[in-house]
C-alpha atoms as a PDB file:
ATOM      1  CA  UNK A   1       1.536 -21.990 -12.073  1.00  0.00           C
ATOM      2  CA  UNK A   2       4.468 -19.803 -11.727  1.00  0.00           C
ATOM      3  CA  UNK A   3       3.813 -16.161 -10.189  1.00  0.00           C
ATOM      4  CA  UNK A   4       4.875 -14.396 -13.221  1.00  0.00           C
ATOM      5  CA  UNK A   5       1.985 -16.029 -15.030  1.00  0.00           C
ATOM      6  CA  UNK A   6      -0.566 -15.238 -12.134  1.00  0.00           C
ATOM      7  CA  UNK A   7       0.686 -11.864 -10.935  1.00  0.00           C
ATOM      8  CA  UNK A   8       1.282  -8.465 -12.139  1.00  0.00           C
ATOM      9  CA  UNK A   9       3.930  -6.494 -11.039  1.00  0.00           C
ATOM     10  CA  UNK A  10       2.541  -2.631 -11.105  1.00  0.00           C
ATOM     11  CA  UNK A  11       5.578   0.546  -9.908  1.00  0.00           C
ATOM     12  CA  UNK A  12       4.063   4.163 -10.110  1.00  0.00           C
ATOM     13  CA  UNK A  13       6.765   6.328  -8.853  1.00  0.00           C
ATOM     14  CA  UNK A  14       6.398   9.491  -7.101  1.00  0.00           C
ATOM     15  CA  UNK A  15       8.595  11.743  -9.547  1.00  0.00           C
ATOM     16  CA  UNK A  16      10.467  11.331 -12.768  1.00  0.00           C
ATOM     17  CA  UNK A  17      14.289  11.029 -10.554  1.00  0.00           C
ATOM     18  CA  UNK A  18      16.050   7.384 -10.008  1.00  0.00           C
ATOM     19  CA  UNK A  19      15.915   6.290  -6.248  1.00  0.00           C
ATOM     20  CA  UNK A  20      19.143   6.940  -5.182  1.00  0.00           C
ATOM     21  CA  UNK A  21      18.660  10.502  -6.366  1.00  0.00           C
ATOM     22  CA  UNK A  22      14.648  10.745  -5.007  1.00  0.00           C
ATOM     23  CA  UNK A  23      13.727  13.246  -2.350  1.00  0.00           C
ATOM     24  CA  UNK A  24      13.284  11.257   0.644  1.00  0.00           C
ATOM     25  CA  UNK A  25       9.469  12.648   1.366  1.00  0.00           C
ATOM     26  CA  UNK A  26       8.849  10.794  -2.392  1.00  0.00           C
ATOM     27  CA  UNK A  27       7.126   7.816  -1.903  1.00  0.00           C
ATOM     28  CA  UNK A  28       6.558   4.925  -4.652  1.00  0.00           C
ATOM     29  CA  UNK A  29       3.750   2.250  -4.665  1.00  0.00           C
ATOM     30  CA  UNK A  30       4.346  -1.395  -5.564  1.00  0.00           C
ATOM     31  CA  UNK A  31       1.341  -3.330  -6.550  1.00  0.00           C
ATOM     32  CA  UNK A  32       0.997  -7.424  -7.140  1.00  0.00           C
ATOM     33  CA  UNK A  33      -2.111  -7.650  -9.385  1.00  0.00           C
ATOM     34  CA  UNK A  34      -4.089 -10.552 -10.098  1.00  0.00           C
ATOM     35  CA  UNK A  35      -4.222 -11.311 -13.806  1.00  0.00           C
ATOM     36  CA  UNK A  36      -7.052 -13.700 -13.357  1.00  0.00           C
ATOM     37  CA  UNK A  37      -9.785 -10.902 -11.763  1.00  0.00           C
ATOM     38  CA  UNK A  38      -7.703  -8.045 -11.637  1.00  0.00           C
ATOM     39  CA  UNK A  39      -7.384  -7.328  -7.839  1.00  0.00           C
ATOM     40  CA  UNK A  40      -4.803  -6.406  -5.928  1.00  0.00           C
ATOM     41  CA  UNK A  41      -3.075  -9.174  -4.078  1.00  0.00           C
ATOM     42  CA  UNK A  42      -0.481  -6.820  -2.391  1.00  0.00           C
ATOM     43  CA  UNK A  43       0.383  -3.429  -1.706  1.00  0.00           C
ATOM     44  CA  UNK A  44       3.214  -1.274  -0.637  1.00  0.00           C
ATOM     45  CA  UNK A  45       3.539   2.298  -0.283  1.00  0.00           C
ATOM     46  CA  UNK A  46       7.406   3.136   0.476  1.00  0.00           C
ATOM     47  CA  UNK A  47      10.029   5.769   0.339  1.00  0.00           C
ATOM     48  CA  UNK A  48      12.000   5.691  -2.894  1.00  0.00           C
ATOM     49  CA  UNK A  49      14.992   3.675  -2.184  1.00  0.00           C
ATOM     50  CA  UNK A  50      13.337   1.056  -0.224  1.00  0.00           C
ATOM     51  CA  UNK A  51      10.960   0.856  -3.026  1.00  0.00           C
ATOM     52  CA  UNK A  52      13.544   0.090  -5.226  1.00  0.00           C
ATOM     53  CA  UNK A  53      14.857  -2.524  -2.913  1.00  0.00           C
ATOM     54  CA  UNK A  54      11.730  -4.157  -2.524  1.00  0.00           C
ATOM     55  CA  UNK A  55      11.154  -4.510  -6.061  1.00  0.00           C
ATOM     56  CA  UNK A  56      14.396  -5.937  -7.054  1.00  0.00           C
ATOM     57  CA  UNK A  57      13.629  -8.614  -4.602  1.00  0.00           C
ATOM     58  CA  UNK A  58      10.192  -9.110  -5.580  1.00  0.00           C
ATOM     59  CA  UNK A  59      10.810  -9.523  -9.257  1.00  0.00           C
ATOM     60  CA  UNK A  60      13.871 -12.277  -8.401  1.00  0.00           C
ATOM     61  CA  UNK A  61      10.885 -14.441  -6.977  1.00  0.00           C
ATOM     62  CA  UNK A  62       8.158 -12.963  -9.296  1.00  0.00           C
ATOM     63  CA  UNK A  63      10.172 -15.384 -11.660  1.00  0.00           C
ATOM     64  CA  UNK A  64      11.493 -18.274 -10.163  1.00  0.00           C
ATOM     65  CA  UNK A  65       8.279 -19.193  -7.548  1.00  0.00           C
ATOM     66  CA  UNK A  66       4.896 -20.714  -8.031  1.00  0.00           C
ATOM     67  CA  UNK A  67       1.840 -18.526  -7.381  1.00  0.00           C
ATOM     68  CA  UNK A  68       0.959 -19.523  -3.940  1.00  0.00           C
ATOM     69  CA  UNK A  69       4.685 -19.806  -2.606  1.00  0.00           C
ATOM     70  CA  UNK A  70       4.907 -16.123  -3.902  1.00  0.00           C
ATOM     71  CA  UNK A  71       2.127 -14.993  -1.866  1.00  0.00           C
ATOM     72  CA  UNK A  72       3.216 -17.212   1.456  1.00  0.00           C
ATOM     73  CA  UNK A  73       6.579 -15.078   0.814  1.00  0.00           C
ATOM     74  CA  UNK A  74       5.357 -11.860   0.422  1.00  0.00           C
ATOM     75  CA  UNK A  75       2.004 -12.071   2.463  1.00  0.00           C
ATOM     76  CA  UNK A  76       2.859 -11.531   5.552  1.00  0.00           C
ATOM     77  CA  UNK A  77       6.215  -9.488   5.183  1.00  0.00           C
ATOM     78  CA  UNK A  78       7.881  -7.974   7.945  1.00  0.00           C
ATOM     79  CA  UNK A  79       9.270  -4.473   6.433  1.00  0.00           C
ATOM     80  CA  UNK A  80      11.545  -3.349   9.542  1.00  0.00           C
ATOM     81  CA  UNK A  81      12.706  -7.093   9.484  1.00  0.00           C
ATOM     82  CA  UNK A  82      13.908  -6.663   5.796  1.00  0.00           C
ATOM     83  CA  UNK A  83      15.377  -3.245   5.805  1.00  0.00           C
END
């Protein structure tokens, strides 16, 4: 099953401004939601911009990979490593 099917992606920003305008103290939170039970699979808590990032990237593979090939990706991620 592909992870768009499985998994919601859930942004709540920390103010109304785009990212590249965002006071760097703002911080955004990126959740990967379950659709099945509901749970949160992932979480992330960032500053704006690398929010934004992060998201872009997430959603690329939200759509092309399977469920558990998503989560192998994204599981264990290495933040420093990818910014």
């Amino acid at each position: 099953m592909r992870a768009n099917r499985a998994f919601d992606l859930i942004v709540s920003r920390g103010g109304l401004e785009p990212a590249f305008l965002a006071d760097r103290r703002r911080l955004d939170r990126i959740e990967v939601v379950s659709i099945d039970d509901g749970e949160v699979v992932l979480y992330w808590d960032l500053p704006a911009k690398q929010a934004s990032k992060l998201l872009r990237l997430l959603r690329e593979d939200h759509v092309s990979l399977e469920a558990n090939e998503f989560i192998a990706t994204w599981g264990g991620l290495d933040l420093e490593a990818l910014f």
